[in-house]
Protein backbone atom coordinates (compact mmCIF):
# COMPACT_ATOMS: atom_id res chain seq x y z
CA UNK A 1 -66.68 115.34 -86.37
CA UNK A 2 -64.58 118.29 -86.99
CA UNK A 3 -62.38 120.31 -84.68
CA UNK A 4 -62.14 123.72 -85.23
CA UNK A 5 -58.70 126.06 -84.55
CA UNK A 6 -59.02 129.65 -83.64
CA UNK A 7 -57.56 131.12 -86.30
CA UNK A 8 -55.06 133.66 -83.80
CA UNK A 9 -54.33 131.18 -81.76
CA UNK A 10 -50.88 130.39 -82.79
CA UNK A 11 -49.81 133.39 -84.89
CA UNK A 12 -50.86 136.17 -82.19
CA UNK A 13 -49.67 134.43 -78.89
CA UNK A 14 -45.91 134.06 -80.66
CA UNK A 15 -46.66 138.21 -81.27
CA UNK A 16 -47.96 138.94 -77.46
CA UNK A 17 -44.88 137.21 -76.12
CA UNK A 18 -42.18 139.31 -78.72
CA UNK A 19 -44.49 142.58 -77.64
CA UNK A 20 -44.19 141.51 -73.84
CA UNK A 21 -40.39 141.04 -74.66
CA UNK A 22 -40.02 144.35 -76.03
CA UNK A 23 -41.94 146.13 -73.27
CA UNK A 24 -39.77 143.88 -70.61
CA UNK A 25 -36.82 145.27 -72.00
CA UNK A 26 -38.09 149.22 -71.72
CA UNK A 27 -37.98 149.40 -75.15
CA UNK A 28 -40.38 153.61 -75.79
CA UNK A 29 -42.81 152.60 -78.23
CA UNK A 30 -44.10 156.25 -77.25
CA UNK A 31 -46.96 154.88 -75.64
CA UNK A 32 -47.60 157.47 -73.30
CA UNK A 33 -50.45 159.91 -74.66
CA UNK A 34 -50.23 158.33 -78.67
CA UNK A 35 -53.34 159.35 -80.29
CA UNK A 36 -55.47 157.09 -82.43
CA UNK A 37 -58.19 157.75 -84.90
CA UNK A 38 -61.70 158.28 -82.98
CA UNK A 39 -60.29 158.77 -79.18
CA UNK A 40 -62.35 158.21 -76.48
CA UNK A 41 -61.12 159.08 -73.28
CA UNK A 42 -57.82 157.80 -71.31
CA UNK A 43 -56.44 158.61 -68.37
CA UNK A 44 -54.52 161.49 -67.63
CA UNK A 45 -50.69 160.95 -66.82
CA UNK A 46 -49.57 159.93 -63.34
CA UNK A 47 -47.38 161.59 -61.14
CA UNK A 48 -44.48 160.03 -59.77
CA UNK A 49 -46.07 158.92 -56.44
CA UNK A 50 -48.40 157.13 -58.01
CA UNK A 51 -46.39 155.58 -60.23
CA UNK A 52 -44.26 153.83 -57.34
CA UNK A 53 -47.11 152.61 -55.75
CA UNK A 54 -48.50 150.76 -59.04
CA UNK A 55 -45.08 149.65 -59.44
CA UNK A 56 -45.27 148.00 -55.86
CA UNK A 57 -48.67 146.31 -56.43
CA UNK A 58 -48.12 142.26 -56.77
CA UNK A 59 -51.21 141.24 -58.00
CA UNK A 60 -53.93 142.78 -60.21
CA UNK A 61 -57.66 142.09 -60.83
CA UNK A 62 -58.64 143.18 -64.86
CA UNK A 63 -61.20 143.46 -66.99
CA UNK A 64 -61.42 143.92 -70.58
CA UNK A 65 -64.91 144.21 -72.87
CA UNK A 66 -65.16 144.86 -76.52
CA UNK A 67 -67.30 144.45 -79.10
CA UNK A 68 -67.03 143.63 -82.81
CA UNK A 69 -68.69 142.58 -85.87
CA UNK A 70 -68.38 142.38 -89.51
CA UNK A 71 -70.85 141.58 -92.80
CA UNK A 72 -68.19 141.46 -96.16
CA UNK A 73 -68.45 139.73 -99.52
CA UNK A 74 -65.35 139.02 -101.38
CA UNK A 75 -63.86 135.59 -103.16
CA UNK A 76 -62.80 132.75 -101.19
CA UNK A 77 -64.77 132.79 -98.92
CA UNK A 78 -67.97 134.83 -101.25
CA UNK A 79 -69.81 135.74 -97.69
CA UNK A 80 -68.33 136.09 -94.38
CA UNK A 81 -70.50 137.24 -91.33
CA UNK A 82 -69.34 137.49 -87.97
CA UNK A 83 -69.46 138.39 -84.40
CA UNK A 84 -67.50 138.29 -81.45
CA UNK A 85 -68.27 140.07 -77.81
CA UNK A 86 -65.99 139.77 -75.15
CA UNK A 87 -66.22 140.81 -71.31
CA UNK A 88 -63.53 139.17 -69.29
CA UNK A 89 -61.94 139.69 -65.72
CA UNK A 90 -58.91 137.51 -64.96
CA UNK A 91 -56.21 137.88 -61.84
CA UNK A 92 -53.12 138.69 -63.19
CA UNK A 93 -50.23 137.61 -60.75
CA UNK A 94 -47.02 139.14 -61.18
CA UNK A 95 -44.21 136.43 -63.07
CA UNK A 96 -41.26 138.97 -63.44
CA UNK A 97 -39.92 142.00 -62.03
CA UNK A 98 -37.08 144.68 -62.92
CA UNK A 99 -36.39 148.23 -61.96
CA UNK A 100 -38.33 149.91 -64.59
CA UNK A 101 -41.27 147.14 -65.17
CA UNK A 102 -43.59 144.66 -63.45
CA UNK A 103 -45.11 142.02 -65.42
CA UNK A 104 -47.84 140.05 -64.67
CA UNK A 105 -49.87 137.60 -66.38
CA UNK A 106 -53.78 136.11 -65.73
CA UNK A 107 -53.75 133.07 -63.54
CA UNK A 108 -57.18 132.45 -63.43
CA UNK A 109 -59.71 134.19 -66.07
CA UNK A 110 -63.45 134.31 -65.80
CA UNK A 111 -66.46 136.33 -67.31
CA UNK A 112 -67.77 135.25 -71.10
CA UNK A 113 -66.70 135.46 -74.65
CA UNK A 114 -69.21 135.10 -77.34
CA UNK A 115 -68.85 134.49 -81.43
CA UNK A 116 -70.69 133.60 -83.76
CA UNK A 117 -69.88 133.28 -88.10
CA UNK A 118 -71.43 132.23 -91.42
CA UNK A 119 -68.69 131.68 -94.22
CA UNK A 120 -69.86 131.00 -97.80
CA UNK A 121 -67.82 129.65 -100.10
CA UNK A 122 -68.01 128.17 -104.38
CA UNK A 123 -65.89 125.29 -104.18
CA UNK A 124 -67.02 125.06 -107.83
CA UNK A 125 -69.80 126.31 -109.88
CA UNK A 126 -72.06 124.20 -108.64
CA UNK A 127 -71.20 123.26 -105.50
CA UNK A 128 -71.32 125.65 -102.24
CA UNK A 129 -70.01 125.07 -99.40
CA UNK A 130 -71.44 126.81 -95.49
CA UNK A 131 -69.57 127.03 -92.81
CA UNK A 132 -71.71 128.21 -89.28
CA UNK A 133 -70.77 128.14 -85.89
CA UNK A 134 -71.32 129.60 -82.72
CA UNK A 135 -70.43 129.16 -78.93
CA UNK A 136 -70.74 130.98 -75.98
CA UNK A 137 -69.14 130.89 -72.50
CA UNK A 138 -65.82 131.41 -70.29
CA UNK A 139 -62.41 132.26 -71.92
CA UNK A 140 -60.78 128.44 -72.49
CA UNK A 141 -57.47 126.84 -73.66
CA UNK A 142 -54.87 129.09 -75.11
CA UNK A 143 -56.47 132.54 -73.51
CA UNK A 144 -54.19 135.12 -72.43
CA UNK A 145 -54.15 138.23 -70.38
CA UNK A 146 -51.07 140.36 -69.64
CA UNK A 147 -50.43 143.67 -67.92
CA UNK A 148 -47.21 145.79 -67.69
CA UNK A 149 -46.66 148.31 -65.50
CA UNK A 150 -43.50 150.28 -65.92
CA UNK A 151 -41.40 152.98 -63.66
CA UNK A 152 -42.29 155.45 -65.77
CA UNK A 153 -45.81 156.00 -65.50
CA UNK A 154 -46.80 153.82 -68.75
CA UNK A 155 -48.33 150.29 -68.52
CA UNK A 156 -49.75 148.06 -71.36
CA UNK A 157 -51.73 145.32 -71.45
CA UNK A 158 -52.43 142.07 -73.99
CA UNK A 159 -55.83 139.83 -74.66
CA UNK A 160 -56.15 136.96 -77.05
CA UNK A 161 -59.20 134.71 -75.94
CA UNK A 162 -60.81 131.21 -77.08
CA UNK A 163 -64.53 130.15 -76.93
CA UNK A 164 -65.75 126.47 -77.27
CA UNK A 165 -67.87 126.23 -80.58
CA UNK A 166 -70.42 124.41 -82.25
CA UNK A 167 -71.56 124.18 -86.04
CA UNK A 168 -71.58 122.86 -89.39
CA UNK A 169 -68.84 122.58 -92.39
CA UNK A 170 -71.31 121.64 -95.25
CA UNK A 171 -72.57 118.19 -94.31
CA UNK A 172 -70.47 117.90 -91.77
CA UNK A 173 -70.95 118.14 -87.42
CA UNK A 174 -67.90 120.61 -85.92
CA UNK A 175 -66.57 122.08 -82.73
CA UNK A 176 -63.59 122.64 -80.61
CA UNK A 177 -62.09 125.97 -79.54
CA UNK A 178 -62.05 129.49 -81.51
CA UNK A 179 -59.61 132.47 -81.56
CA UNK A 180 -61.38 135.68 -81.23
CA UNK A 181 -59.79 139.16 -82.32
CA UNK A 182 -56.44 139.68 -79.94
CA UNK A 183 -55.84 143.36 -78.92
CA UNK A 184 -52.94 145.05 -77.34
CA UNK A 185 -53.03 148.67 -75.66
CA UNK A 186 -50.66 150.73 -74.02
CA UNK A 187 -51.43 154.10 -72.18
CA UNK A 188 -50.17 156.44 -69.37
CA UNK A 189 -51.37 155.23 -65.95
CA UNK A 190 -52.89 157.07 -62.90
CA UNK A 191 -52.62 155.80 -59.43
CA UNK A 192 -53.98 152.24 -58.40
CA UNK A 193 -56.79 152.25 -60.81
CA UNK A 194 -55.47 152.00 -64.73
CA UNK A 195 -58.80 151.93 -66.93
CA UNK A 196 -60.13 153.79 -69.89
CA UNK A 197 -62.19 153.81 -73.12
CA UNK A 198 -60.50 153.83 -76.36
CA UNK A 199 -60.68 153.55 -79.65
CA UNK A 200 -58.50 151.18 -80.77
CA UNK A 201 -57.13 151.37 -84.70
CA UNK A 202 -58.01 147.83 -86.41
CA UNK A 203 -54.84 146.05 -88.38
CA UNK A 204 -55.08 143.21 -90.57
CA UNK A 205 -52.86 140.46 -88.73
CA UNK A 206 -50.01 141.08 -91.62
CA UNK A 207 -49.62 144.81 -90.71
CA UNK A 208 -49.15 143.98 -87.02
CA UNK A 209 -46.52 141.64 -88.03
CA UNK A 210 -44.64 143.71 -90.15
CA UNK A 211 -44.69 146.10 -87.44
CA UNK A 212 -44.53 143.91 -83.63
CA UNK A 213 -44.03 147.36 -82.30
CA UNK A 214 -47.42 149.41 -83.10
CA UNK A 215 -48.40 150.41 -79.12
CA UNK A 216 -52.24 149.76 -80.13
CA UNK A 217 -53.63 147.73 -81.91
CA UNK A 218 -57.23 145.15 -82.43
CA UNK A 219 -56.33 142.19 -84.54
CA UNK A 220 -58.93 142.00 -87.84
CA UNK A 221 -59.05 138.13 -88.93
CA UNK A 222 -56.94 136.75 -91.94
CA UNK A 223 -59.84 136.45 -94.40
CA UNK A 224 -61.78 139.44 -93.89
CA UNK A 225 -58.56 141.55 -93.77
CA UNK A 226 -57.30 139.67 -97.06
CA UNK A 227 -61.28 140.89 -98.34
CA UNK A 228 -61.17 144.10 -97.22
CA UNK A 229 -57.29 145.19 -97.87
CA UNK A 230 -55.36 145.32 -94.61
CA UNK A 231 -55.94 149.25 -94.55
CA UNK A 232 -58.86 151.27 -93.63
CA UNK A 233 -60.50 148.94 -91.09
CA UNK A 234 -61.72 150.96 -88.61
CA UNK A 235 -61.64 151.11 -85.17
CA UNK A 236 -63.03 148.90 -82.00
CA UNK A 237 -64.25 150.51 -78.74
CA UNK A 238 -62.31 148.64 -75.84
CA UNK A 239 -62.92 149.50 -72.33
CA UNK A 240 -60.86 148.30 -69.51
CA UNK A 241 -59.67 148.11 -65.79
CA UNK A 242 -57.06 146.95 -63.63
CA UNK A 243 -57.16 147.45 -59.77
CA UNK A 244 -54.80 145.84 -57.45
CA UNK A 245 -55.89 142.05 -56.32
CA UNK A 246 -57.03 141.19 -53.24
């Protein structure tokens, strides 16, 4: 038997908790009404009022849901097809506070994440090697949700799940957890409610760490971004909400 590592696991939660320092510390990534290609619809800024009373809330309830997919041919691996859909709700409860931002992070996380991939690969000329698996169910080990909310009206928010698998590696029986594509956004809020539609730009994982500070971002994986070229990738429809916790 095989065991199979999410291939963001590591890499990405070292880059949510450097992101989550950088908001903790107030650093203006300009956040606040940044355009990205193919916008859908945010939410308009908040006034002050409202900002205070997000900034008071302890707890919040979230949800995230994306979709994703990809069918490239390249070298190493030849074939890679994949899919990942994610719709998630966590409570986040808050773990630090300062006078311009309240973090919180997911205590308990629900809902279902679902992947499936084919790699294809030459090990020689006349050898080829397959690689399937697939899995389906609640986020598991390693899973992450975080939400910001700052004094000044902005918030931003962090997902990097993991689904248990099942497959082949040639001849061989795998499974164990998978890393599905991380995402970070980071808007303007409104009120009580902070939720929106976006498209968010897609970055090969060595453009995001070049650049720790991008306010938006959906990680691609490390082979199809090394097939593709780490520009030009696209962009991922993620919808979200976060409404104070019971």
């Amino acid at each position: 038997m095989v065991c199979v590592a999410g291939r963001f696991s590591t890499t990405f939660i070292g880059l949510l908790v450097l992101a989550l320092a950088l908001s903790a510390c107030g650093r203006d990534d300009g956040a606040g009404g940044v355009a990205a290609p193919g916008t859908a619809v945010a939410q308009a800024p908040a006034t002050a009022d409202e900002c205070s009373r997000a900034m008071a809330v302890e707890a919040w309830q979230g949800t995230i849901s994306y979709s994703h997919a990809r069918d490239i041919e390249g070298s190493n691996p030849d074939h890679v097809v994949y899919s990942v859909n994610v719709d998630v709700n966590a409570r986040l409860e808050e773990n630090y506070r300062n006078e311009s931002v309240a973090g919180f992070l997911a205590t308990t996380m629900g809902g279902t994440i679902a992947h499936s991939s084919e790699e294809h690969t030459h090990d020689t000329d006349e050898h080829r090697v397959d690689m399937v698996m697939s899995g389906e169910g609640p986020p598991i080990e390693a899973s992450r949700m975080t939400l910001n909310v700052m004094a000044d009206c902005r918030y931003d928010f962090y997902f990097i799940g993991n689904v248990f698998v099942t497959g082949t590696a040639g001849d061989e029986p795998i499974e164990g957890p998978k890393g599905v594509n991380p995402i970070r956004g980071a808007f303007e809020g409104s009120g009580l409610e902070l939720s929106g539609t976006f498209d968010f730009p897609v970055y090969g994982p060595d453009e995001i760490e070049a650049s720790v500070d991008k306010p938006i971002w959906f990680a691609e994986r490390y082979d199809v971004a090394g097939m593709s070229g780490e520009e030009g990738l696209g962009t991922v429809r993620v919808n979200w909400r976060f409404v104070p916790g019971e």
